[in-house]
C-alpha atoms as a PDB file:
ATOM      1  CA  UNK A   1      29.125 -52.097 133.956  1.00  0.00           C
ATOM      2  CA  UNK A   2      27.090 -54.477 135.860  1.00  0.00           C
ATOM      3  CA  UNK A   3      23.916 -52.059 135.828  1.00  0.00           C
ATOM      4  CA  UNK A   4      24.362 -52.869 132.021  1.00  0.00           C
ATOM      5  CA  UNK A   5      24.712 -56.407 132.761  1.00  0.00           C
ATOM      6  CA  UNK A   6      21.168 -55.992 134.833  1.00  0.00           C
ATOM      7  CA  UNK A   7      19.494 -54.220 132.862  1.00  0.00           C
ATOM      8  CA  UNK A   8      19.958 -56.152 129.844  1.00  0.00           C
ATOM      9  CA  UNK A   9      19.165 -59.649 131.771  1.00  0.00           C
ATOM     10  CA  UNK A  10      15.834 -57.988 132.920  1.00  0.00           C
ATOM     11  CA  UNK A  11      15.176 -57.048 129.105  1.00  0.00           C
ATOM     12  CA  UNK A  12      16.164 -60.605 127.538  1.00  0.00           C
ATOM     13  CA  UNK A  13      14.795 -62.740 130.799  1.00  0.00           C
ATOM     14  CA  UNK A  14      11.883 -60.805 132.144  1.00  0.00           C
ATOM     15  CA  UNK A  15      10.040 -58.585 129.141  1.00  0.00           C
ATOM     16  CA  UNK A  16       9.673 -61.822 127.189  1.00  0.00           C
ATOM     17  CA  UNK A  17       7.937 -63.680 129.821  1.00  0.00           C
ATOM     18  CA  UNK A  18       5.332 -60.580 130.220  1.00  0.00           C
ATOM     19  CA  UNK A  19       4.293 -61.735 126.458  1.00  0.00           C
ATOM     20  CA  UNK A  20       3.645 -64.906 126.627  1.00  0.00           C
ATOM     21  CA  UNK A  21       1.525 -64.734 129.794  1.00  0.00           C
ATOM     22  CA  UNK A  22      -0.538 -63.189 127.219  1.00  0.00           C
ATOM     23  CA  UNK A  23       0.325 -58.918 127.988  1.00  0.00           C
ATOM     24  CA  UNK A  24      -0.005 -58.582 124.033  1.00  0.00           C
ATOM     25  CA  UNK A  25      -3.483 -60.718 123.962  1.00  0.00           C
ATOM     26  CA  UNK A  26      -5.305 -57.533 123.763  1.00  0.00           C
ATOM     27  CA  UNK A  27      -7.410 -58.024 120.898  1.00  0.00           C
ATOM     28  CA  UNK A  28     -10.884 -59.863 121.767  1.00  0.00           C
ATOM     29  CA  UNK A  29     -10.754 -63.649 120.372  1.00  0.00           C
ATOM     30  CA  UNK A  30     -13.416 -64.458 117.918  1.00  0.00           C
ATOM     31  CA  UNK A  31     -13.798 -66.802 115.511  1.00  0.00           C
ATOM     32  CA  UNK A  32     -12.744 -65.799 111.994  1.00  0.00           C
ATOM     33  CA  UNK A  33     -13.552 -67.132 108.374  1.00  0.00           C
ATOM     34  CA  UNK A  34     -13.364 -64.572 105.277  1.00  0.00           C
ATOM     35  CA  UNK A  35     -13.009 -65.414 102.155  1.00  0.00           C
ATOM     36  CA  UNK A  36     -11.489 -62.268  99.988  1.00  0.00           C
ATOM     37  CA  UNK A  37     -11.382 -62.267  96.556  1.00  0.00           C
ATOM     38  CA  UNK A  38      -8.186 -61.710  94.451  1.00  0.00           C
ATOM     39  CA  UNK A  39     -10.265 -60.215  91.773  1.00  0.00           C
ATOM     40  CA  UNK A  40     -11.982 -57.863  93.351  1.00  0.00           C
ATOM     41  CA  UNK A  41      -8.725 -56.714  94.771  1.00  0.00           C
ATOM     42  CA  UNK A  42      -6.319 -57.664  92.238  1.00  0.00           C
ATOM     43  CA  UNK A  43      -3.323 -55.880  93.644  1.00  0.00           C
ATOM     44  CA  UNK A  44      -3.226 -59.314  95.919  1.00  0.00           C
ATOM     45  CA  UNK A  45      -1.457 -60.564  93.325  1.00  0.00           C
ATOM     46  CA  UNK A  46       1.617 -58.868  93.607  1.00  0.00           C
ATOM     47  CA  UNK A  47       4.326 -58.768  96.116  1.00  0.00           C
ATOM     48  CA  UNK A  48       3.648 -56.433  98.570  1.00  0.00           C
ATOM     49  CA  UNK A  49      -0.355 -55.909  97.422  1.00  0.00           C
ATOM     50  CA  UNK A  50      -2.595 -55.145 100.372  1.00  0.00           C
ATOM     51  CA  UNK A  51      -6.248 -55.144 100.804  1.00  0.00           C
ATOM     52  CA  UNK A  52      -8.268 -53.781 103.087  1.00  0.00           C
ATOM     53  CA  UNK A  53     -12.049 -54.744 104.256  1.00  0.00           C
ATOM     54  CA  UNK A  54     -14.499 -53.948 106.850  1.00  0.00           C
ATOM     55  CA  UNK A  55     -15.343 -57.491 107.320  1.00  0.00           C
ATOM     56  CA  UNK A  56     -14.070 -60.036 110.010  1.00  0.00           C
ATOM     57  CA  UNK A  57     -12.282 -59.771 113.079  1.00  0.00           C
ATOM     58  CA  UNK A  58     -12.921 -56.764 115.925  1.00  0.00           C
ATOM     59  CA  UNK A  59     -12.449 -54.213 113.453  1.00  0.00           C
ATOM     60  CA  UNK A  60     -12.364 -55.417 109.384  1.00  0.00           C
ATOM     61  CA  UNK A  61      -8.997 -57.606 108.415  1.00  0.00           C
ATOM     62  CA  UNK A  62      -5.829 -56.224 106.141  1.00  0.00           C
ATOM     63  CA  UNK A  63      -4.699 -58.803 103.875  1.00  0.00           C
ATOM     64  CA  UNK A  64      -0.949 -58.495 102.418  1.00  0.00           C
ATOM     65  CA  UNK A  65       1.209 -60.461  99.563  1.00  0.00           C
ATOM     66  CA  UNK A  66       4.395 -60.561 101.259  1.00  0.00           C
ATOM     67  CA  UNK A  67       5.605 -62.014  98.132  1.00  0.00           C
ATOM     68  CA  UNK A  68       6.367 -65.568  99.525  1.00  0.00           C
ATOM     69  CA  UNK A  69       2.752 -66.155 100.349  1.00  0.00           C
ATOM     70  CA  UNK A  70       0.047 -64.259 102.462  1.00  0.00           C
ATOM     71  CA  UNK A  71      -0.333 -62.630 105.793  1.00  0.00           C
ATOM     72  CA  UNK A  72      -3.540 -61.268 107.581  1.00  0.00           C
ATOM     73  CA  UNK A  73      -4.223 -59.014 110.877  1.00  0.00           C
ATOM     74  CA  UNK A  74      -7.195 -58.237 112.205  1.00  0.00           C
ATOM     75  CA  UNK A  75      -7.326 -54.216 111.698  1.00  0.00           C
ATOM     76  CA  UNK A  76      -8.605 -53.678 115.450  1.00  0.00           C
ATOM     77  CA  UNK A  77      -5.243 -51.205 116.801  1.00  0.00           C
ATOM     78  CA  UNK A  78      -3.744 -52.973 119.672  1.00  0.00           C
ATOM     79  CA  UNK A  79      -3.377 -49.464 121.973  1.00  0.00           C
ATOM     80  CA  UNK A  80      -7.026 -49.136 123.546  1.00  0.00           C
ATOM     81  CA  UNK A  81      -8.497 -51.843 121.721  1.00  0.00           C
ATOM     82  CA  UNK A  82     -11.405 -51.443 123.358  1.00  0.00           C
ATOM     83  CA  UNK A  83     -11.794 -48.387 121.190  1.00  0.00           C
ATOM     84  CA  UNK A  84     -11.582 -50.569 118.325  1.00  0.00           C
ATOM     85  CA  UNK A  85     -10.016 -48.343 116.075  1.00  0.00           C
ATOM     86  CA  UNK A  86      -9.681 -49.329 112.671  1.00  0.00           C
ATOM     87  CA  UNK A  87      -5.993 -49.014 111.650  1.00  0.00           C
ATOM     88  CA  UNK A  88      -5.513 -47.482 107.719  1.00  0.00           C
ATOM     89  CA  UNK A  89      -2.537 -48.501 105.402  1.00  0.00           C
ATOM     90  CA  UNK A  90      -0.629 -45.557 104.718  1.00  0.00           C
ATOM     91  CA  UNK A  91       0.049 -44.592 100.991  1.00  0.00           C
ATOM     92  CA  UNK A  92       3.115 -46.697 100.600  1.00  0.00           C
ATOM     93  CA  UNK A  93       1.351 -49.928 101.462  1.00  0.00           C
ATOM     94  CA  UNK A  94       3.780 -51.176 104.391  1.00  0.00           C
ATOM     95  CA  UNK A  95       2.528 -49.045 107.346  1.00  0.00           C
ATOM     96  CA  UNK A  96      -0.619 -49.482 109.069  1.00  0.00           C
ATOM     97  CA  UNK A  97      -1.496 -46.657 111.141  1.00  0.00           C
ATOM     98  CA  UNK A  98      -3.838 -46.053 113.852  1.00  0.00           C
ATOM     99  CA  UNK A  99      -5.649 -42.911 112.930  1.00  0.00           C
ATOM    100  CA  UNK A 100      -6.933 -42.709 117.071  1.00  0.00           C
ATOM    101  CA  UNK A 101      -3.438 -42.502 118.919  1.00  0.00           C
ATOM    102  CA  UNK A 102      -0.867 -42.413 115.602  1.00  0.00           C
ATOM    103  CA  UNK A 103       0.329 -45.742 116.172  1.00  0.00           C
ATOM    104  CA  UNK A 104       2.028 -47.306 113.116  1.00  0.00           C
ATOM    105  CA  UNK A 105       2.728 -50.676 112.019  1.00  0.00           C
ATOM    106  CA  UNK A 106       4.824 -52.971 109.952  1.00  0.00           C
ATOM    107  CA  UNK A 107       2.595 -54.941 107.375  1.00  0.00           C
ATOM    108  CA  UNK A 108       5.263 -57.445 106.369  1.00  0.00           C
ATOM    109  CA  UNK A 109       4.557 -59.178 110.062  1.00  0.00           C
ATOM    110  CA  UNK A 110       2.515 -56.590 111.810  1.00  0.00           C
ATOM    111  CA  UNK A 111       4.885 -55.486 114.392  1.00  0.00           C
ATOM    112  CA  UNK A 112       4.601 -52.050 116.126  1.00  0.00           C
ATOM    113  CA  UNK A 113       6.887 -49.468 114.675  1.00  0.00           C
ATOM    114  CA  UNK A 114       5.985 -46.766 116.495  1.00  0.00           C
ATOM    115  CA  UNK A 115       3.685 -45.822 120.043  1.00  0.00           C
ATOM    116  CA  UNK A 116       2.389 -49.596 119.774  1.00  0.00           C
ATOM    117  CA  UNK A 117       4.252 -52.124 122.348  1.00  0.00           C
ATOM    118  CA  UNK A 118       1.787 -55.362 120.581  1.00  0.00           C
ATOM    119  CA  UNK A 119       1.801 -56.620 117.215  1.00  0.00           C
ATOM    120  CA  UNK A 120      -0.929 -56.713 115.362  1.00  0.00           C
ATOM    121  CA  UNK A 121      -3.860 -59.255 115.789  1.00  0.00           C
ATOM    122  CA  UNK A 122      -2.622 -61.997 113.075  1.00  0.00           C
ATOM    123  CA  UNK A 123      -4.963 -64.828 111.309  1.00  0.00           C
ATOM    124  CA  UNK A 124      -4.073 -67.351 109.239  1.00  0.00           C
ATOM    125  CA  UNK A 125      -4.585 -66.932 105.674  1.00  0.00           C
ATOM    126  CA  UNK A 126      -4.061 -69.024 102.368  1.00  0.00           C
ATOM    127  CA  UNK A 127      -4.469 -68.387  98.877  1.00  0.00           C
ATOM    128  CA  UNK A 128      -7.192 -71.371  97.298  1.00  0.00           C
ATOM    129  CA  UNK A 129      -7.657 -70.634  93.525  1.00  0.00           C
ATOM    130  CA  UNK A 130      -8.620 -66.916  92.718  1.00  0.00           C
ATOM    131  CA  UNK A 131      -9.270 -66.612  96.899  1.00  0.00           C
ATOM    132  CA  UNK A 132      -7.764 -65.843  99.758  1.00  0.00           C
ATOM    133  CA  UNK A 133      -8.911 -67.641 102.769  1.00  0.00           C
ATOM    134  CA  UNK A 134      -8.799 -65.883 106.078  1.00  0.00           C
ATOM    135  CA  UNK A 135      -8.599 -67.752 109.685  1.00  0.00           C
ATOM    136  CA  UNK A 136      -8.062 -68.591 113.381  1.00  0.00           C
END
């Protein structure tokens, strides 16, 4: 029982401290300011709509209508980044997946959901008229 006890204190005390000293910062900082349109890709306008470009960030940005506003990642896969592979959304639009090592992701909030151990690059993004804004 208490190598339970230990085990889980390492995972709730210790892992979390490895991430903010920055062991998911992986993805190269740069500055970031893309404007994409809605009507070019007009399925931003409904819930769960997700566009894709080749522009911004490390590796091109995904853009995603969670339905209570809009998120953005930078598309750069977070397992060797400095591969800077491009990751694709899979056919049902809420999976990202790194076609390099098969690493998939959750669009909704890009955390890993399977092979990654870091989340998705994020930006901030805003929706201004018939545009969505795109930022750090």
């Amino acid at each position: 029982m208490s190598n339970i006890l230990y085990i889980a204190s390492f995972v709730l005390l210790v892992l979390p401290m490895a991430c903010k000293k920055g062991g998911c910062n992986v993805i190269e900082n740069m500055p970031v300011t893309e404007q994409v349109s809605m009507v070019q890709y007009s399925q931003l306008y409904v819930p769960n709509g997700v566009a894709v470009t080749d522009r911004g960030g490390v590796a091109g940005l995904i853009v995603v209508n969670t339905g209570n506003g809009y998120v953005a990642f930078d598309r750069c896969s977070t397992v060797n980044p400095e591969k800077r592979c491009a990751v694709v959304v899979e056919e049902n639009g809420v999976v990202a997946r790194d076609p390099c090592s098969g690493a998939r992701y959750l669009l909704v909030n890009g955390s890993p959901a399977e092979l990654a151990e870091c989340p998705l690059k994020p930006y901030h993004a805003s929706r201004n008229g018939e545009t969505i804004i795109v930022s750090n």
